[in-house]
Protein backbone atom coordinates (compact mmCIF):
# COMPACT_ATOMS: atom_id res chain seq x y z
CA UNK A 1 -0.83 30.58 -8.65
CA UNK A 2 -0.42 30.13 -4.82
CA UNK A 3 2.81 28.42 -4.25
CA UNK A 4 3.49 26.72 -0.72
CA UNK A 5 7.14 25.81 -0.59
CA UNK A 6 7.51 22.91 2.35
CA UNK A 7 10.11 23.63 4.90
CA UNK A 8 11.96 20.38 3.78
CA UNK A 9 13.25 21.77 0.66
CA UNK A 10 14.88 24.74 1.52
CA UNK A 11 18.28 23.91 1.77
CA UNK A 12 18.15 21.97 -1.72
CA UNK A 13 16.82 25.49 -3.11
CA UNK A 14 19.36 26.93 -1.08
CA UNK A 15 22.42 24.60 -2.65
CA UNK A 16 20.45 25.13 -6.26
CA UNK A 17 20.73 28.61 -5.63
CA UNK A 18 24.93 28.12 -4.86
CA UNK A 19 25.18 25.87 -8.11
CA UNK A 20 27.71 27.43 -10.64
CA UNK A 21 26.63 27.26 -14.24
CA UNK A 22 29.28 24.99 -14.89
CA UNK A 23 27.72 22.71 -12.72
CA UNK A 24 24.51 23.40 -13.96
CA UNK A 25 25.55 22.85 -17.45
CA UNK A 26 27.05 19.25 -16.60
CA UNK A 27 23.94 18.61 -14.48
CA UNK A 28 21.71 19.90 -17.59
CA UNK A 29 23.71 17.09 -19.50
CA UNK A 30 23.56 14.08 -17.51
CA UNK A 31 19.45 14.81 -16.81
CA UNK A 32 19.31 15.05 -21.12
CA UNK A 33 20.41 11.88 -21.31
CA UNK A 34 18.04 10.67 -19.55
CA UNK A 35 15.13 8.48 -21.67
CA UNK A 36 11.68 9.69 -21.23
CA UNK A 37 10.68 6.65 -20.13
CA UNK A 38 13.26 6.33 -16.82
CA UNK A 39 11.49 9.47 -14.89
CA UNK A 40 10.41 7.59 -11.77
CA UNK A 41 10.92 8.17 -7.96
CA UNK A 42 14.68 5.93 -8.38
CA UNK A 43 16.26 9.24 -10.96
CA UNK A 44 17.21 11.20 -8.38
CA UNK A 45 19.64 8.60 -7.17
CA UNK A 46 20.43 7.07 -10.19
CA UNK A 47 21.72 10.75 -11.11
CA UNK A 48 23.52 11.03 -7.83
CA UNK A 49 25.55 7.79 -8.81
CA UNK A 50 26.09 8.71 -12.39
CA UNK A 51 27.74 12.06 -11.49
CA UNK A 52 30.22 10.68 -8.42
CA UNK A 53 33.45 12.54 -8.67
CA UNK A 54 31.77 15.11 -10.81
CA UNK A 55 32.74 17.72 -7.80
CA UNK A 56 28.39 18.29 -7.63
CA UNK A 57 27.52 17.92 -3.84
CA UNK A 58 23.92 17.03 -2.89
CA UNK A 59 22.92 15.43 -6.62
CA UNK A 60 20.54 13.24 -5.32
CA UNK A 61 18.42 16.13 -3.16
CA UNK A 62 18.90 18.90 -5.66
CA UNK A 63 17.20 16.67 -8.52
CA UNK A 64 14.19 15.66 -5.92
CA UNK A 65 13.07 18.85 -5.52
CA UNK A 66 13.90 20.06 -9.45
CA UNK A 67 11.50 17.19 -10.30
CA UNK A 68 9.15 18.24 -7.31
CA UNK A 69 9.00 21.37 -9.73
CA UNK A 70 8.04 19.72 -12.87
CA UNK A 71 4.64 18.58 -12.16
CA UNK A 72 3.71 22.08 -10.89
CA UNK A 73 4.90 23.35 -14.21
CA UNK A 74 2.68 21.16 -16.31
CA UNK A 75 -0.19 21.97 -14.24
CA UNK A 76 0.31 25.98 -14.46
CA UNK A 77 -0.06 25.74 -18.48
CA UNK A 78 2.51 28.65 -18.05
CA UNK A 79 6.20 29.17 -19.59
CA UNK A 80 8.54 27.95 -17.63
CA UNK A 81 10.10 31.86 -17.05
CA UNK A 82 6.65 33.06 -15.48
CA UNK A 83 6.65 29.89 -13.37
CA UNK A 84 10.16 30.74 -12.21
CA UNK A 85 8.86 34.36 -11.41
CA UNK A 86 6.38 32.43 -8.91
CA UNK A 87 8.47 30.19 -7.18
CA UNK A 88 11.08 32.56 -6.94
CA UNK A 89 8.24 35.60 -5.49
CA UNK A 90 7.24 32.56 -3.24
CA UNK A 91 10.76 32.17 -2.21
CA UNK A 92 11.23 36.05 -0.86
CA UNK A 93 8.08 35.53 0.99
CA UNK A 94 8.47 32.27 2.85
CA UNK A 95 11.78 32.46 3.61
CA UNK A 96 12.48 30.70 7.16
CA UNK A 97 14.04 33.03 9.49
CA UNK A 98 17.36 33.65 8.88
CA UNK A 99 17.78 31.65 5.52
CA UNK A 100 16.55 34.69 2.96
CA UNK A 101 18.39 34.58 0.00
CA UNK A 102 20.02 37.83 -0.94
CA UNK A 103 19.44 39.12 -4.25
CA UNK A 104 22.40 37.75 -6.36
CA UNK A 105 21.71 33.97 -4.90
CA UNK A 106 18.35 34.60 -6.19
CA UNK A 107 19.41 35.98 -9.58
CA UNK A 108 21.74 32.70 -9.76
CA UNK A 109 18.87 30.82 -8.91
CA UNK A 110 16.77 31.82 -11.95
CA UNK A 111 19.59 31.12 -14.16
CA UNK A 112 19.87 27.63 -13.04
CA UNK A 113 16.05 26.97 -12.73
CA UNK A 114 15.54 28.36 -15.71
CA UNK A 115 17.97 26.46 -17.30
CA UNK A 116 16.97 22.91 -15.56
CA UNK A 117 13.30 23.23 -15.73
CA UNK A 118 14.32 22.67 -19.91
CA UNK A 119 15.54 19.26 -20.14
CA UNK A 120 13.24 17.90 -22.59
CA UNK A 121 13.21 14.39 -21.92
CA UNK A 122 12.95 14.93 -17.87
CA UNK A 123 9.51 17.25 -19.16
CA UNK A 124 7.89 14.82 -21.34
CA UNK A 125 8.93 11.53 -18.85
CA UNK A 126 6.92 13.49 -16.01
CA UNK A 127 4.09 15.24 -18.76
CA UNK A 128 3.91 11.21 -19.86
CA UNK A 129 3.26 9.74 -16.38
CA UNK A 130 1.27 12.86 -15.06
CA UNK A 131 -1.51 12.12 -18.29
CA UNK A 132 -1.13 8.50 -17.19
CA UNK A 133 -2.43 8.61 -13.59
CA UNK A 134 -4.58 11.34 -14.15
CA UNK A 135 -7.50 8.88 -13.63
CA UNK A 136 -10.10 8.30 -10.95
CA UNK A 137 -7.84 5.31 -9.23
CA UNK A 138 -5.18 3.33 -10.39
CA UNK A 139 -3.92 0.10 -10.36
CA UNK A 140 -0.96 -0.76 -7.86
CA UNK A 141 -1.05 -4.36 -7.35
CA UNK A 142 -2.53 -7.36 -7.12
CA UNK A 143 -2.82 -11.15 -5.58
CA UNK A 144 -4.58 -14.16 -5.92
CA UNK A 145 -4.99 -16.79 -2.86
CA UNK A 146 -6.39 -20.16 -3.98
CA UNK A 147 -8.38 -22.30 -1.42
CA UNK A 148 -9.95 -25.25 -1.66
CA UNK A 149 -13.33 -25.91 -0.55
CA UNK A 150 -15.05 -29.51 0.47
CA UNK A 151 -18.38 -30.36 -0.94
CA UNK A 152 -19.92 -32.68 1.73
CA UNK A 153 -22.65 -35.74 1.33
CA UNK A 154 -25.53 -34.93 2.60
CA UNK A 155 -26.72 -35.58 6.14
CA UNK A 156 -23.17 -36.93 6.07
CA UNK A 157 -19.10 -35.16 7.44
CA UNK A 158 -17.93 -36.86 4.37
CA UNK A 159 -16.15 -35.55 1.98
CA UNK A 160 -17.51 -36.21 -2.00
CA UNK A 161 -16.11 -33.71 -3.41
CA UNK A 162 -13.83 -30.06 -3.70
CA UNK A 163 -14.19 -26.80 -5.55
CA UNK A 164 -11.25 -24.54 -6.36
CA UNK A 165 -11.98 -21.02 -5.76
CA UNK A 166 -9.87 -17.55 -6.15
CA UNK A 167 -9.73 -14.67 -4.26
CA UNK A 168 -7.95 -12.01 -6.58
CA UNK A 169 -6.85 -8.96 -4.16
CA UNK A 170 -6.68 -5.61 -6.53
CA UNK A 171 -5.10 -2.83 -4.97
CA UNK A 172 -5.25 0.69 -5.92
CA UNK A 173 -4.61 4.58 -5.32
CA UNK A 174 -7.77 6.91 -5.99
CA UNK A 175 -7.01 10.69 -6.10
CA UNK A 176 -6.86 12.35 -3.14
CA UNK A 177 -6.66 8.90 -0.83
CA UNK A 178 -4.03 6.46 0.00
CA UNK A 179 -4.01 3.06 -0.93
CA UNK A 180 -6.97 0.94 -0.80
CA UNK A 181 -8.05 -2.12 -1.81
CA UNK A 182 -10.76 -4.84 -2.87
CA UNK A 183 -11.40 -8.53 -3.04
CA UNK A 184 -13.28 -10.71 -5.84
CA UNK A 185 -13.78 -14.41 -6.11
CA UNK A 186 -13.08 -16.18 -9.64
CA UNK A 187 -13.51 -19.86 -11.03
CA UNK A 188 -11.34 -21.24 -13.29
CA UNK A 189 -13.63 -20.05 -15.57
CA UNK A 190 -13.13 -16.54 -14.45
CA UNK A 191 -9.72 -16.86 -14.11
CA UNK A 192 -9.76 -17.43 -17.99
CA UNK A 193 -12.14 -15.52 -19.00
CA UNK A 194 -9.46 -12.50 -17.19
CA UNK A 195 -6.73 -13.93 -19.00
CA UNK A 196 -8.00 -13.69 -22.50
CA UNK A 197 -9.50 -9.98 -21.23
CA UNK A 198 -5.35 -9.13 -20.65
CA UNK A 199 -4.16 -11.11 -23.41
CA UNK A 200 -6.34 -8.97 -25.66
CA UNK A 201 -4.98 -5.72 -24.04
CA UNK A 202 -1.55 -6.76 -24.86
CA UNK A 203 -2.18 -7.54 -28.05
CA UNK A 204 -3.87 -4.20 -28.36
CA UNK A 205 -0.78 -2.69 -27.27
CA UNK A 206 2.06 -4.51 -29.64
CA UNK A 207 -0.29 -3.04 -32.49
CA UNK A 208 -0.03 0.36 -31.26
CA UNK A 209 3.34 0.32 -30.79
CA UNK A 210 4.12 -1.28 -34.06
CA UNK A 211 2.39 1.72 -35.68
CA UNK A 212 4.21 4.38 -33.46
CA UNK A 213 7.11 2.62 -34.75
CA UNK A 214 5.95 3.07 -38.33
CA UNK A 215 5.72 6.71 -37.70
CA UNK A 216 8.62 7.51 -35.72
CA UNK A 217 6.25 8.75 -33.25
CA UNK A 218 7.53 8.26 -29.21
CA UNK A 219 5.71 6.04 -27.14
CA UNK A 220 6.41 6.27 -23.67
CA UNK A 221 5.68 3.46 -21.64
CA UNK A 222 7.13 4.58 -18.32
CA UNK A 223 9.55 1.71 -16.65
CA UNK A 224 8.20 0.35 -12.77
CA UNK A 225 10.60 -1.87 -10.13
């Protein structure tokens, strides 16, 4: 596995690497807490404010780039000790001048990694939304602009009648490409006929839940602002 490490996370690998496993172990504790569910691009911060006065420095940028890790770890298929071994052979190698990590700061490195590449819920929260948007494109947002448009008489400026027509703006991510988006017109009978389309999803959804429920089974349904 070829593992680029980008210059901008160096120093939180660097101040992972100084973490005592005290403070890894109240770290660890806070992250468990942590509902599958909540693993979004906010945690970091949210983590950062939970653990004020806890004596941690840097909260917010250490947990960025542990989380950075995670989805590299679910794409290996490997234990999370030989992906350690990786990063950490990556780490000896790319190395900016003058910021190599002597031997012992890498040792205490792998403890901590090794440690906070575990948290269960922080895995399946990131396993959960990395098997969610692991699809062609996805769905950002979308927008709908209603106009109004005159029906004249004929041979005539006059106005004898209106239509309602609306524009529904989708946008959307596709894999390797930044946002994009599309336009389609509707009717009102479009606009129901979507409706009932969603209304049937939902629907779909409260059933599948209710049986998850039945079965104590987790259903992760991760939260968006």
């Amino acid at each position: 596995m070829n593992i680029r490490i980008p210059k901008n996370r160096w120093e939180a690998l660097v101040r992972l690497a100084d973490m005592s496993a005290d403070a890894v172990k109240i770290l660890f504790a806070e992250l468990a807490k942590v509902p599958p569910q909540k693993f979004g691009p906010d945690l970091p911060d949210q983590i950062a404010e939970s653990l004020k006065g806890s004596g941690i420095e840097n909260v917010s940028v250490i947990a960025d780039t542990l989380f950075s890790l995670i989805p590299l770890l679910i794409s290996s298929g490997k234990p999370v000790n030989e992906v350690v071994e990786e990063l950490l052979n990556a780490i000896r190698n790319q190395a900016p001048s003058g910021k190599n990590l002597e031997e012992d700061k890498i040792e205490q490195l792998r403890a901590n990694l090794q440690k906070l590449l575990r948290v269960p819920s922080i895995y399946m929260g990131a396993k959960a939304t990395s098997v969610l948007t692991d699809n062609q494109s996805n769905f950002l947002s979308a927008r709908i602009l209603t106009d109004v448009r005159p029906v004249f008489e004929l041979e005539s400026t006059d106005v004898a009648a209106a239509v309602i027509l609306h524009n529904l703006k989708i946008s959307f991510a596709s894999q390797g490409d930044s946002e994009r988006e599309f336009f389609v017109s509707m009717d009102a009978v479009d606009v129901q006929s979507l409706i009932s389309t969603l209304q049937r999803a939902q629907q779909k959804a409260d059933k599948l839940q209710k049986i998850f429920n039945e079965t104590n089974l987790l259903l992760i349904n991760p939260e968006r602002i």
